[in-house]
C-alpha atoms as a PDB file:
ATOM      1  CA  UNK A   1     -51.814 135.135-151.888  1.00  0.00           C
ATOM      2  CA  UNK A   2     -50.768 136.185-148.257  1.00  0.00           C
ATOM      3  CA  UNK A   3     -47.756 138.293-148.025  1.00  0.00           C
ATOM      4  CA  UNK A   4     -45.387 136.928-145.149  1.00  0.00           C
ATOM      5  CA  UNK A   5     -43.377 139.334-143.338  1.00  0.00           C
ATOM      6  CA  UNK A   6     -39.048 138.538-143.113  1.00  0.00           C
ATOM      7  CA  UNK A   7     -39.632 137.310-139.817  1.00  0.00           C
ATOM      8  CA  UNK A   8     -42.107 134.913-141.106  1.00  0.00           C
ATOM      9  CA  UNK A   9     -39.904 133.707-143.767  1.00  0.00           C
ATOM     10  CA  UNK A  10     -36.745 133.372-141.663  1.00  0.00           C
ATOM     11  CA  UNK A  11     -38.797 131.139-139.793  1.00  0.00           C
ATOM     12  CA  UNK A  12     -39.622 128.987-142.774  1.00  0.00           C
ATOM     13  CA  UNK A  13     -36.388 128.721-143.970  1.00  0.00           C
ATOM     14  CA  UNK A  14     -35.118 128.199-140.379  1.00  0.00           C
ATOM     15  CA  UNK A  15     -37.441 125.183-140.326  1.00  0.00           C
ATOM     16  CA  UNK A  16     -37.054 123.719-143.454  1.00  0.00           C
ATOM     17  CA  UNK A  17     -33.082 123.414-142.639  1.00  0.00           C
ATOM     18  CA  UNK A  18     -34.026 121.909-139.363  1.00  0.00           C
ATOM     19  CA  UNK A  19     -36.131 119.293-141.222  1.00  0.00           C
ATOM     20  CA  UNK A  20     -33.581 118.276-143.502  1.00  0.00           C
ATOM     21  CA  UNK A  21     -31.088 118.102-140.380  1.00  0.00           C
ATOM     22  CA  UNK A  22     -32.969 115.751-138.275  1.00  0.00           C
ATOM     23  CA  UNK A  23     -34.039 113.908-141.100  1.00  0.00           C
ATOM     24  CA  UNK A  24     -30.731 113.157-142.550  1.00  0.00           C
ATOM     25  CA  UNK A  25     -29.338 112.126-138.854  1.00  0.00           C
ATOM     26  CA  UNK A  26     -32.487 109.868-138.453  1.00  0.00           C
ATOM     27  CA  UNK A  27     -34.979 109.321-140.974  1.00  0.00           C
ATOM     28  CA  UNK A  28     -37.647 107.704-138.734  1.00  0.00           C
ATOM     29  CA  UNK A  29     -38.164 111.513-136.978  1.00  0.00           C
ATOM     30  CA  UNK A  30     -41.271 112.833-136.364  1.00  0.00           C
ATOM     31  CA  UNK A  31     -42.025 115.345-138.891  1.00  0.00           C
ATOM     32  CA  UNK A  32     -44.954 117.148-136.474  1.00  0.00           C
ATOM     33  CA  UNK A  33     -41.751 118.104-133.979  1.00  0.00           C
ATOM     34  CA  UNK A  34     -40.674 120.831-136.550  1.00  0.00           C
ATOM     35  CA  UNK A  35     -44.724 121.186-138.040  1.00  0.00           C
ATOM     36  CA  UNK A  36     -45.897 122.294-134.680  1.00  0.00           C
ATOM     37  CA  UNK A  37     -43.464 124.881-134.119  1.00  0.00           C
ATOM     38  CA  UNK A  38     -45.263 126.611-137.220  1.00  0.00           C
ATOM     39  CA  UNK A  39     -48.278 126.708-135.684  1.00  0.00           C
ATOM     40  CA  UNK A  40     -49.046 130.008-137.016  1.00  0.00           C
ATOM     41  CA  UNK A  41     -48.721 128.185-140.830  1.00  0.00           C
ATOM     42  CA  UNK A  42     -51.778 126.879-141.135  1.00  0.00           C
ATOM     43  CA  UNK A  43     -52.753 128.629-144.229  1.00  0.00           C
ATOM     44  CA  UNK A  44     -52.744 126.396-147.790  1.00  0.00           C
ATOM     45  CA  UNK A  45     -50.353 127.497-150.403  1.00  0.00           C
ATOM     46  CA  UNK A  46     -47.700 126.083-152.609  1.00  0.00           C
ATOM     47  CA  UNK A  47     -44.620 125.552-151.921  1.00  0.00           C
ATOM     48  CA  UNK A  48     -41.155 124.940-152.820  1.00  0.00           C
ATOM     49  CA  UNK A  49     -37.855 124.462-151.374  1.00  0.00           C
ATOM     50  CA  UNK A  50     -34.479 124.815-153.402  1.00  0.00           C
ATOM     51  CA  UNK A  51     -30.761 123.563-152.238  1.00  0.00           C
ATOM     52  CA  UNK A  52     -28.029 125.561-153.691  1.00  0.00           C
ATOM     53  CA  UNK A  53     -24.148 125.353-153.579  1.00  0.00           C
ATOM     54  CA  UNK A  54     -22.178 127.698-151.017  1.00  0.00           C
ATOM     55  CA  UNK A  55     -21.098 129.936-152.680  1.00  0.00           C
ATOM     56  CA  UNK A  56     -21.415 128.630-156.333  1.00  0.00           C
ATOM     57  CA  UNK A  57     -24.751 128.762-156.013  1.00  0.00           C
ATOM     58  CA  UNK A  58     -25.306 125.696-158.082  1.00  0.00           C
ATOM     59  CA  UNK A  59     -28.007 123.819-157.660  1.00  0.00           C
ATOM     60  CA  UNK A  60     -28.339 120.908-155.331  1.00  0.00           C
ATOM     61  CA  UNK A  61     -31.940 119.912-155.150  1.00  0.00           C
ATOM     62  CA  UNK A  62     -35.572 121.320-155.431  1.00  0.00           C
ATOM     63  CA  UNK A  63     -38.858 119.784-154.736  1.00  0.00           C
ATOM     64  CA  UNK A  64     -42.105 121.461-153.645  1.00  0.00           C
ATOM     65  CA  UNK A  65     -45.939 121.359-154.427  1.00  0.00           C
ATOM     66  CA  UNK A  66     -46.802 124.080-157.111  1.00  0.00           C
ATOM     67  CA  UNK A  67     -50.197 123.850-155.891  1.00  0.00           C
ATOM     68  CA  UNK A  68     -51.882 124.774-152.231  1.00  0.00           C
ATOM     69  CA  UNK A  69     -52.651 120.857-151.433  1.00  0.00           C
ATOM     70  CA  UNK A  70     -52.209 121.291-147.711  1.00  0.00           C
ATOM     71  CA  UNK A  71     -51.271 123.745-145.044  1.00  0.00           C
ATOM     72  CA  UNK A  72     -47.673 125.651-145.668  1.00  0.00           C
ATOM     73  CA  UNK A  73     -46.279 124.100-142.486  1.00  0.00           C
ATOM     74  CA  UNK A  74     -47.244 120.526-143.538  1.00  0.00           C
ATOM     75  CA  UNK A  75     -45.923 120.775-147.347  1.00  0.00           C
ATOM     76  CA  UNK A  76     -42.814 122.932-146.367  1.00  0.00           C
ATOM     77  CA  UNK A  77     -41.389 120.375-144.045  1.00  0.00           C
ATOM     78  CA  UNK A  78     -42.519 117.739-147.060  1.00  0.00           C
ATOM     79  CA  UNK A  79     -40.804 119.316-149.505  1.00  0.00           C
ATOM     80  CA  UNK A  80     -37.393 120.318-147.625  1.00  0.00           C
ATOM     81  CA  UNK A  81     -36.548 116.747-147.166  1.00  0.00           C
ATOM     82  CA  UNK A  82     -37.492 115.719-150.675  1.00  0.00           C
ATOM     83  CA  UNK A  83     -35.833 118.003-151.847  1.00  0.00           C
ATOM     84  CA  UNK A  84     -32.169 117.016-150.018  1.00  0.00           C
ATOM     85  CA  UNK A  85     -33.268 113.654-150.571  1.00  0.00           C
ATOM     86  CA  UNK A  86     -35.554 112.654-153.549  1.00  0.00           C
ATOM     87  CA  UNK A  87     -34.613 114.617-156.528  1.00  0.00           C
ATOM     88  CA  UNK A  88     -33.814 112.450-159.019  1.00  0.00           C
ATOM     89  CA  UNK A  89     -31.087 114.733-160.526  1.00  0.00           C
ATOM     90  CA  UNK A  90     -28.442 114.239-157.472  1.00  0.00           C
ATOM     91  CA  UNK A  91     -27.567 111.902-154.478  1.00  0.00           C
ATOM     92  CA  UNK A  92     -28.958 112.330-151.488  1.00  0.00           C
ATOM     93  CA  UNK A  93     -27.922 115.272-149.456  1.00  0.00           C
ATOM     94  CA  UNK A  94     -25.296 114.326-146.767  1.00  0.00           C
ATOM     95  CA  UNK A  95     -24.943 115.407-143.197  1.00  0.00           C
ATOM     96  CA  UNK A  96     -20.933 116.528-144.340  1.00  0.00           C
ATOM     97  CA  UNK A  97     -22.735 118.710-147.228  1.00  0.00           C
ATOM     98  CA  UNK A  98     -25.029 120.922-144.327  1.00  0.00           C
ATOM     99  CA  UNK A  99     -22.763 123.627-143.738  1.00  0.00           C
ATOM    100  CA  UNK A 100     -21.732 123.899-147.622  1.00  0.00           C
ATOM    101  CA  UNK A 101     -25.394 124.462-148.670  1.00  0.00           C
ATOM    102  CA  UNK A 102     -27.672 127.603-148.274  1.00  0.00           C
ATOM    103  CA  UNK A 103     -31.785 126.295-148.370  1.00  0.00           C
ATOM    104  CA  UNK A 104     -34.265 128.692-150.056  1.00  0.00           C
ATOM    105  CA  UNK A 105     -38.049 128.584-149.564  1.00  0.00           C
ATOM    106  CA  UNK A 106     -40.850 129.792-152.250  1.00  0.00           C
ATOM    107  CA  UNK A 107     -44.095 130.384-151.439  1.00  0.00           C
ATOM    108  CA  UNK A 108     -46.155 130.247-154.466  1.00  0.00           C
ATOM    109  CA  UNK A 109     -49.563 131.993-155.764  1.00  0.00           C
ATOM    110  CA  UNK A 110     -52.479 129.183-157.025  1.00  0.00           C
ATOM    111  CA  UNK A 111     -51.474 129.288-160.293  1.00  0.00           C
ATOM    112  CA  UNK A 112     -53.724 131.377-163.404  1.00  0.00           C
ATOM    113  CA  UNK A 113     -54.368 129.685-167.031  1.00  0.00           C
ATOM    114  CA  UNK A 114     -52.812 131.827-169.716  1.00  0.00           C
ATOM    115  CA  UNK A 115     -54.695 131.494-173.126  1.00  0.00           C
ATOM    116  CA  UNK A 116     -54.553 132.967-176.379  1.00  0.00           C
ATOM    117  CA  UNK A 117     -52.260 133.511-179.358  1.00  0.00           C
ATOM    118  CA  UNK A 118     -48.539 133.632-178.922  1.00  0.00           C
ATOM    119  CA  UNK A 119     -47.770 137.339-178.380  1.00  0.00           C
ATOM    120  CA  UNK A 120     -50.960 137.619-176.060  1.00  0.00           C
ATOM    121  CA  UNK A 121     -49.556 134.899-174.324  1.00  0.00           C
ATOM    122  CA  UNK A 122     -45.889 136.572-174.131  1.00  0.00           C
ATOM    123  CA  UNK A 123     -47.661 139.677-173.116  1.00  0.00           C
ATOM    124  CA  UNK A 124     -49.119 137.921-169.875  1.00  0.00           C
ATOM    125  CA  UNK A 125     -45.737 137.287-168.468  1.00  0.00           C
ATOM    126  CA  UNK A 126     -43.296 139.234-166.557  1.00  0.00           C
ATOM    127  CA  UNK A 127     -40.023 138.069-165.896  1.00  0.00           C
ATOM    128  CA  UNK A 128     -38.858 138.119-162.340  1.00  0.00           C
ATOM    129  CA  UNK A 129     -42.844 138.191-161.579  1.00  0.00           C
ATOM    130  CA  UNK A 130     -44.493 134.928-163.023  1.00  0.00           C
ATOM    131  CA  UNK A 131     -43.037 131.698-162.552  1.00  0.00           C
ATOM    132  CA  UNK A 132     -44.883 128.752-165.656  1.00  0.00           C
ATOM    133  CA  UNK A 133     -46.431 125.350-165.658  1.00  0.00           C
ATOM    134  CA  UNK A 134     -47.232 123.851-168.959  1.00  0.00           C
ATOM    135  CA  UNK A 135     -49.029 120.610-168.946  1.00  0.00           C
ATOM    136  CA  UNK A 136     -49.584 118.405-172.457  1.00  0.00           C
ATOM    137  CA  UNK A 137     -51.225 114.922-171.582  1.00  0.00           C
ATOM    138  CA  UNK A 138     -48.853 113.299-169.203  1.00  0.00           C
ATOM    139  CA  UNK A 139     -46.024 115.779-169.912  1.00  0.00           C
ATOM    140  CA  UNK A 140     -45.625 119.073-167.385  1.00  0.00           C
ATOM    141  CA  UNK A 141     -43.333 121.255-166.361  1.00  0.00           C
ATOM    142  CA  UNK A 142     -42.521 123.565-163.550  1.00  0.00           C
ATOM    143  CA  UNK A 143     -40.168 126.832-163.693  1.00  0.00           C
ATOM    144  CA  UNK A 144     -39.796 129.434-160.450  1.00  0.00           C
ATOM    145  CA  UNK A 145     -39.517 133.145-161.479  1.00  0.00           C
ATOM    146  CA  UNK A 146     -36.248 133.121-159.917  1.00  0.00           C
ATOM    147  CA  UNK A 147     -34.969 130.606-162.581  1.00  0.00           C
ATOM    148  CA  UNK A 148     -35.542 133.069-165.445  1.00  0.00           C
ATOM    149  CA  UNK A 149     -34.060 135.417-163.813  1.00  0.00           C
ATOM    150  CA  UNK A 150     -31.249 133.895-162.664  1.00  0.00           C
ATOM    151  CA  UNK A 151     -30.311 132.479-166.309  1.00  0.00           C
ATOM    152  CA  UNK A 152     -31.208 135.883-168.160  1.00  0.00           C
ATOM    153  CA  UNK A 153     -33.932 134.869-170.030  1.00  0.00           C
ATOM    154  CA  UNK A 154     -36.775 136.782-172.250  1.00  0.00           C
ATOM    155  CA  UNK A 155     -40.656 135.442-172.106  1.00  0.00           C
ATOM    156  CA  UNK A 156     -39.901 133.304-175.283  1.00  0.00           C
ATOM    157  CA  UNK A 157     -36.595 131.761-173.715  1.00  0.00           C
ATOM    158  CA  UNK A 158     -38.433 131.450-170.577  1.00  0.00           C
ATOM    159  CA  UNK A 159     -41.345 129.634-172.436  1.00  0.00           C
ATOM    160  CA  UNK A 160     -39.241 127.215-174.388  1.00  0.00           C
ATOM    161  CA  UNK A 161     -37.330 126.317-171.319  1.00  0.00           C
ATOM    162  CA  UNK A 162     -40.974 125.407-169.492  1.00  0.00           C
ATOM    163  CA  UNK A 163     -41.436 123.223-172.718  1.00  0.00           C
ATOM    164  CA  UNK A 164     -37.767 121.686-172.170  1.00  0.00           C
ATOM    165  CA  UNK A 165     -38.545 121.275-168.981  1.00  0.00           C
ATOM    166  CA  UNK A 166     -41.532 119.426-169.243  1.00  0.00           C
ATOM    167  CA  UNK A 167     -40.092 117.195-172.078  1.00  0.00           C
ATOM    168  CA  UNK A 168     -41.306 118.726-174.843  1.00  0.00           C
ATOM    169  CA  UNK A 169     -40.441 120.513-178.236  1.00  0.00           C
ATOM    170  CA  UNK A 170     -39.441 124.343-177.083  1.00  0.00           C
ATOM    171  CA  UNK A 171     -41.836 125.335-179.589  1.00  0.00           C
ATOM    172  CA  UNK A 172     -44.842 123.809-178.085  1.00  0.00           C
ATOM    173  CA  UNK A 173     -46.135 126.674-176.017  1.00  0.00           C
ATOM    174  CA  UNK A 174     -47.359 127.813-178.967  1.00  0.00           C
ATOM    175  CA  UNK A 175     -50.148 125.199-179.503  1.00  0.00           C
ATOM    176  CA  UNK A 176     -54.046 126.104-178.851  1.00  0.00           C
ATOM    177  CA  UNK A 177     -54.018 122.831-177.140  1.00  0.00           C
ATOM    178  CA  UNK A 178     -50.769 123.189-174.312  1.00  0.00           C
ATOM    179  CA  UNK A 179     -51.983 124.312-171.232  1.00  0.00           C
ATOM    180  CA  UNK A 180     -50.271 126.898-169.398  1.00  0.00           C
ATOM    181  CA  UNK A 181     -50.280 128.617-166.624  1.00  0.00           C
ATOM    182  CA  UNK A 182     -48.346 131.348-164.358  1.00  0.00           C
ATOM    183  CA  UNK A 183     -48.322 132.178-160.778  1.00  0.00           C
ATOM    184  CA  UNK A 184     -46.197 134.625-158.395  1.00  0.00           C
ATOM    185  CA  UNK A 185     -44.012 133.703-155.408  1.00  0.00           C
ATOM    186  CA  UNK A 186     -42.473 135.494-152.389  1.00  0.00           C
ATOM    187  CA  UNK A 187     -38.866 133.652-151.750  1.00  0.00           C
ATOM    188  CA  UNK A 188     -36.425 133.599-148.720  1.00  0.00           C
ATOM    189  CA  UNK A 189     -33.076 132.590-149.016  1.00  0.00           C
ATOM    190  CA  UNK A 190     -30.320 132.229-146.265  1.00  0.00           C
ATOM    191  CA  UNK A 191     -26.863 134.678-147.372  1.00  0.00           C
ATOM    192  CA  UNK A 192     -24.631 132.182-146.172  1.00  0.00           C
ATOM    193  CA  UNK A 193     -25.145 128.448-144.564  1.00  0.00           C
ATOM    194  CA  UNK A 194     -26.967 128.830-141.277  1.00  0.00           C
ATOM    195  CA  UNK A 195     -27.185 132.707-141.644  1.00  0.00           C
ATOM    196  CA  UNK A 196     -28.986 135.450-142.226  1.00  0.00           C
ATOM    197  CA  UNK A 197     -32.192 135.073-143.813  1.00  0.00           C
ATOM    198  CA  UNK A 198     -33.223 137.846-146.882  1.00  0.00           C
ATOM    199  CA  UNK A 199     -36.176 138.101-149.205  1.00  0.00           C
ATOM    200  CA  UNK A 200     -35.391 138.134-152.707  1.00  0.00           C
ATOM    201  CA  UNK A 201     -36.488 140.733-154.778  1.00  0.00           C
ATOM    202  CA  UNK A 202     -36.614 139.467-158.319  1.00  0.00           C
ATOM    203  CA  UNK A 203     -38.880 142.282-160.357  1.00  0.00           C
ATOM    204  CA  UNK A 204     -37.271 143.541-163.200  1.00  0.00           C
END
């Protein structure tokens, strides 16, 4: 996984607020007027991008690609205005609500299978490191590291909430036949709306 620099990520998160702008004022805009000012983007990775409250710091909307299906400048632009606009969880985000929100952008790792029992599985994970997917049939689930760090949880709350997540028993991670898998993100987060950008340090 590359490692982007602040100034790199201040321009992501820069961009993905400018995409949600211009989309929510018209929705017929060209999407390649904010994709070729990231030129430099071309790589493929996951991504996600996450809405939050000012300054609750609720959440307002995320949506994002957990897997590197096209360049970063192509599936962050995507995801931005899916995410004000396409989760199924809220209304759609509204021009009124732009200065009230701060936007958040994860760039994620191509995710690794975890196998074996349930403590070597539990010993795979670090929290504030590894973000999960389970997948069971048509069921799956998708959890940032941030999350579990955010709502205090161990590896076995974190695993049960993949499971809730993905509509499932909590206790399902434990099954030879669940698939799972964890991957690592770097995430950039605006302080305040339109403001300073930071990386987020989540390690713990």
């Amino acid at each position: 996984m590359k490692t982007y620099t602040l100034k790199e990520g201040e321009k992501l998160v820069k961009a993905a607020r400018n995409a949600i702008e211009l989309y929510i004022r018209s929705p017929r805009f060209e999407k390649s007027m904010i994709e070729n000012t990231l030129s430099e983007f071309n790589e493929k990775a996951g991504v996600f991008v996450t809405i939050n409250h000012y300054p609750t710091m609720t959440l307002r909307g995320c949506i994002g690609y957990p897997r590197a299906i096209g360049p970063v400048k192509r599936l962050l632009v995507d995801a931005a205005i899916a995410a004000a606009t396409e989760d199924p969880r809220f209304m759609p985000l509204s021009v009124e609500e732009l200065n009230d929100v701060i936007i958040e952008v994860s760039i994620l790792s191509e995710p690794q299978q975890i196998k074996g029992t349930p403590e070597e599985i539990k010993k795979e994970i670090k929290i504030g490191r590894d973000g999960l997917i389970i997948e069971y049939g048509y069921y799956s689930g998708l959890l940032l590291p941030i999350v579990a760090v955010e709502e205090k949880w161990n590896v076995e709350e974190f695993l049960e909430n993949v499971c809730i997540k993905a509509g499932l028993h909590p206790n399902m991670w434990k099954r030879s036949d669940i698939v799972l898998y964890k991957f690592q993100t770097q995430v950039f987060r605006e302080e305040e709306p339109n403001g300073k950008v930071v990386e987020i340090k989540m390690e713990r």
